[in-house]
C-alpha atoms as a PDB file:
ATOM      1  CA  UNK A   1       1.190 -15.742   2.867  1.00  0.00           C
ATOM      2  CA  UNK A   2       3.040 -17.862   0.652  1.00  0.00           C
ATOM      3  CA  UNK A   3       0.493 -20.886   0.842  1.00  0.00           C
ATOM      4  CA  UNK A   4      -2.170 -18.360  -0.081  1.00  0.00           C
ATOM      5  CA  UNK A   5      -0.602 -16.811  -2.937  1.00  0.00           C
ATOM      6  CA  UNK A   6       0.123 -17.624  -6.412  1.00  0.00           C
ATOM      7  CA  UNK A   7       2.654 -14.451  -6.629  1.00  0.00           C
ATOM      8  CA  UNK A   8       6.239 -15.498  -7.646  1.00  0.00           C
ATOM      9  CA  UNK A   9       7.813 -11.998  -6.440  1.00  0.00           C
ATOM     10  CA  UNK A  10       7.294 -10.285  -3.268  1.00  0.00           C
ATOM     11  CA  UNK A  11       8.516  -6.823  -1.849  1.00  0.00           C
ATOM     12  CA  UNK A  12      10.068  -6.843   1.324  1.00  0.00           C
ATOM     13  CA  UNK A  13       9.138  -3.637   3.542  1.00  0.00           C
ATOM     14  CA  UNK A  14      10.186  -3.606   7.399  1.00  0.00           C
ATOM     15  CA  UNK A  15       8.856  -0.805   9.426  1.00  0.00           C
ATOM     16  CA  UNK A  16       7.450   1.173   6.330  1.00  0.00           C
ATOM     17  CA  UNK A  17      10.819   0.975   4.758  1.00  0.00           C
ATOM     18  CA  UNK A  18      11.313  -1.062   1.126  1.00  0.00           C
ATOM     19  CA  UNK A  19      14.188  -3.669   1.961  1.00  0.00           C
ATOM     20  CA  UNK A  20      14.293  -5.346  -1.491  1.00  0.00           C
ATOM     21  CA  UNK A  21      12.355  -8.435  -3.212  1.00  0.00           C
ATOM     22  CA  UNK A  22      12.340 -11.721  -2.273  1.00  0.00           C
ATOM     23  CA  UNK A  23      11.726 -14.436  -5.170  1.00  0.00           C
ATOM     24  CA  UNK A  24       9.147 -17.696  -3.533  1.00  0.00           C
ATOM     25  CA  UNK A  25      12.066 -20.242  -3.939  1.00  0.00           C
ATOM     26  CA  UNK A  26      14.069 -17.904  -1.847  1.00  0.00           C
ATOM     27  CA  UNK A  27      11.817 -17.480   0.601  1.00  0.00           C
ATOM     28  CA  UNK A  28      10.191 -20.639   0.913  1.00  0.00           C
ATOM     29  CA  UNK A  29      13.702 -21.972   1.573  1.00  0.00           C
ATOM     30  CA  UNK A  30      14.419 -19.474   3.731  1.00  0.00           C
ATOM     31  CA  UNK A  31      11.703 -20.465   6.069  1.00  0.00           C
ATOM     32  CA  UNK A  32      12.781 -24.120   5.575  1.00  0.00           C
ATOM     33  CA  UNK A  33      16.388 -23.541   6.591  1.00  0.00           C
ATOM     34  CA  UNK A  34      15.653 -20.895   9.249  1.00  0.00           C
ATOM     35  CA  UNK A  35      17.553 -18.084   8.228  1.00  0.00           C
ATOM     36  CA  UNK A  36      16.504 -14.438   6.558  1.00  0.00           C
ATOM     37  CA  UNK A  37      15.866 -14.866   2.883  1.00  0.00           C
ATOM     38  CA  UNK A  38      17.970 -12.915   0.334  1.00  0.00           C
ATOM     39  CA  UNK A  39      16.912 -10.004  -1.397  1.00  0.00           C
ATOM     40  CA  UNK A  40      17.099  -8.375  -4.412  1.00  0.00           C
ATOM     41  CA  UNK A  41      17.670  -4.656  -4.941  1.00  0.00           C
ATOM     42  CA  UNK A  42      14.488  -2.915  -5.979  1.00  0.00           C
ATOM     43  CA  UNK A  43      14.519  -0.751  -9.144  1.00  0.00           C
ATOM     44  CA  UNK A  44      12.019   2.196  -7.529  1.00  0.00           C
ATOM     45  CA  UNK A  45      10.028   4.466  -9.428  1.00  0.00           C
ATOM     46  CA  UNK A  46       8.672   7.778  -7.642  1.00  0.00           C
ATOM     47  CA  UNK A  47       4.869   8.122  -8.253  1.00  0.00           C
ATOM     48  CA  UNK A  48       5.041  10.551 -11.155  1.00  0.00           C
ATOM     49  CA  UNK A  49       6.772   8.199 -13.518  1.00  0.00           C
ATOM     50  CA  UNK A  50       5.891   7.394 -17.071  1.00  0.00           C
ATOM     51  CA  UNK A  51       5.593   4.529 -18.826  1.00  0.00           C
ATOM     52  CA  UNK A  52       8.621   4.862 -20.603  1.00  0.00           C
ATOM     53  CA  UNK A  53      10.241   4.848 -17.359  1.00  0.00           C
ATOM     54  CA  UNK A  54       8.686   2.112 -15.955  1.00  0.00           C
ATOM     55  CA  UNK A  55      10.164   0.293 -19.151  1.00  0.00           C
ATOM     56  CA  UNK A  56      13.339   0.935 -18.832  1.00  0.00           C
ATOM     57  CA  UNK A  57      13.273   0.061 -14.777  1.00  0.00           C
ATOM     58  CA  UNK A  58      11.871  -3.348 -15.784  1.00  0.00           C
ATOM     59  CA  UNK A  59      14.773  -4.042 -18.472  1.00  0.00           C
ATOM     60  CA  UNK A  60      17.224  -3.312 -15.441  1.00  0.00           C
ATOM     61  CA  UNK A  61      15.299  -5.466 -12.830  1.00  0.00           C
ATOM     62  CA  UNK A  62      16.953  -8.910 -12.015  1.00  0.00           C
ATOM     63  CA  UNK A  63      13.029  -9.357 -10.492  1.00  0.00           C
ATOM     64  CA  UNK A  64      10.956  -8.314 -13.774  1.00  0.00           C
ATOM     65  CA  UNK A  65       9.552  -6.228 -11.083  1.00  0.00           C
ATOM     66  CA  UNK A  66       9.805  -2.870 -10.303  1.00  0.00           C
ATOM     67  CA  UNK A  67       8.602  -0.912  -7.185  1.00  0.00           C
ATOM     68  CA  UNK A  68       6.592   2.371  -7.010  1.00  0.00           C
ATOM     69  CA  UNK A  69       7.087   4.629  -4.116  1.00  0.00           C
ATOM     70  CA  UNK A  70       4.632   5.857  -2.067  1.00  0.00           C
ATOM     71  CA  UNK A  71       3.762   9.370  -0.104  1.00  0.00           C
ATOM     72  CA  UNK A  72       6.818   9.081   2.032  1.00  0.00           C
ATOM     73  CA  UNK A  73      10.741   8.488   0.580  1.00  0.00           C
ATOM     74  CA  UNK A  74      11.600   4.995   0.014  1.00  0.00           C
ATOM     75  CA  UNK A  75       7.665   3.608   1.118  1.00  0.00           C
ATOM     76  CA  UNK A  76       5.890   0.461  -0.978  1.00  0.00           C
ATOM     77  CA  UNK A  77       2.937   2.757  -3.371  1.00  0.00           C
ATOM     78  CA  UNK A  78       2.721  -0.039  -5.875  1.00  0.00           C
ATOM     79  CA  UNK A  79       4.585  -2.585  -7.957  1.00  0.00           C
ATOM     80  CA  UNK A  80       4.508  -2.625 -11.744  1.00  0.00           C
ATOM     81  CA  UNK A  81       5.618  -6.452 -13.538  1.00  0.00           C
ATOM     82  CA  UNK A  82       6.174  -6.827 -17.221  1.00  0.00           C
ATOM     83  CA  UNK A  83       2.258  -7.934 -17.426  1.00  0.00           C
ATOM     84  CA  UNK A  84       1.522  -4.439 -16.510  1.00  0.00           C
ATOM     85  CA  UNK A  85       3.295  -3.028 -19.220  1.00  0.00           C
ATOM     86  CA  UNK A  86       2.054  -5.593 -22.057  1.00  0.00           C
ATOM     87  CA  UNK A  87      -1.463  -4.561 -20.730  1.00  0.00           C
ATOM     88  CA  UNK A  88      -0.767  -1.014 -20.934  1.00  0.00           C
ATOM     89  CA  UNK A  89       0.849  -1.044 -24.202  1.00  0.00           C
ATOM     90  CA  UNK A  90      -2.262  -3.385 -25.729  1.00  0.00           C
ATOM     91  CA  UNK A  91      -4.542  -0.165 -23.894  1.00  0.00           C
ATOM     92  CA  UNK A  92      -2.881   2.145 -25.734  1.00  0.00           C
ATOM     93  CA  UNK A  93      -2.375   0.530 -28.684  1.00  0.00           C
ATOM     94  CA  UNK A  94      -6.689  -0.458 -29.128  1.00  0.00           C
ATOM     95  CA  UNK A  95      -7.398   3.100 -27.433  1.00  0.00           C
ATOM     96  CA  UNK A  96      -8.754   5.624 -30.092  1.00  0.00           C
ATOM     97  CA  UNK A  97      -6.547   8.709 -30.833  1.00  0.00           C
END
């Protein structure tokens, strides 16, 4: 996956379950070495939240990431990065009132 991706950040899910995000050096080095990569915690958002929310979750992430649950508790529904907020807050800003 990593040869095949440009992606920088990755979340980690195991069995349906979000484990954390692993950063490409990490994990690239990982693989080298042999061992499981090291994970960050993952600032997780529940489906319904705002983008205000999603803001504030992406000040606190050590990933500039930020993880959206899906149907069931603690499940991968989507990620959100900083250049999904800058695109939301140019949409909103050239959207008419």
């Amino acid at each position: 996956m990593l040869k095949t991706s440009p992606y920088n950040r990755f979340p980690v899910v195991v069995e349906g379950v979000i484990q954390g995000i692993v950063l490409r050096e990490e994990a690239e080095e990982a693989l080298q070495e042999k061992r499981a990569p090291k994970l960050f915690k993952a600032e997780l958002l529940p489906p319904s939240a705002h983008l205000r929310e999603a803001q504030g979750a992406l000040i606190n992430s050590d990933t500039g990431m930020v993880l959206v649950e899906g149907e069931e508790p603690n499940s991968l529904g989507g990620l959100f990065t900083i250049h999904d907020l800058l695109r939301a807050q140019q949409a909103a800003v050239e959207s008419p009132e």
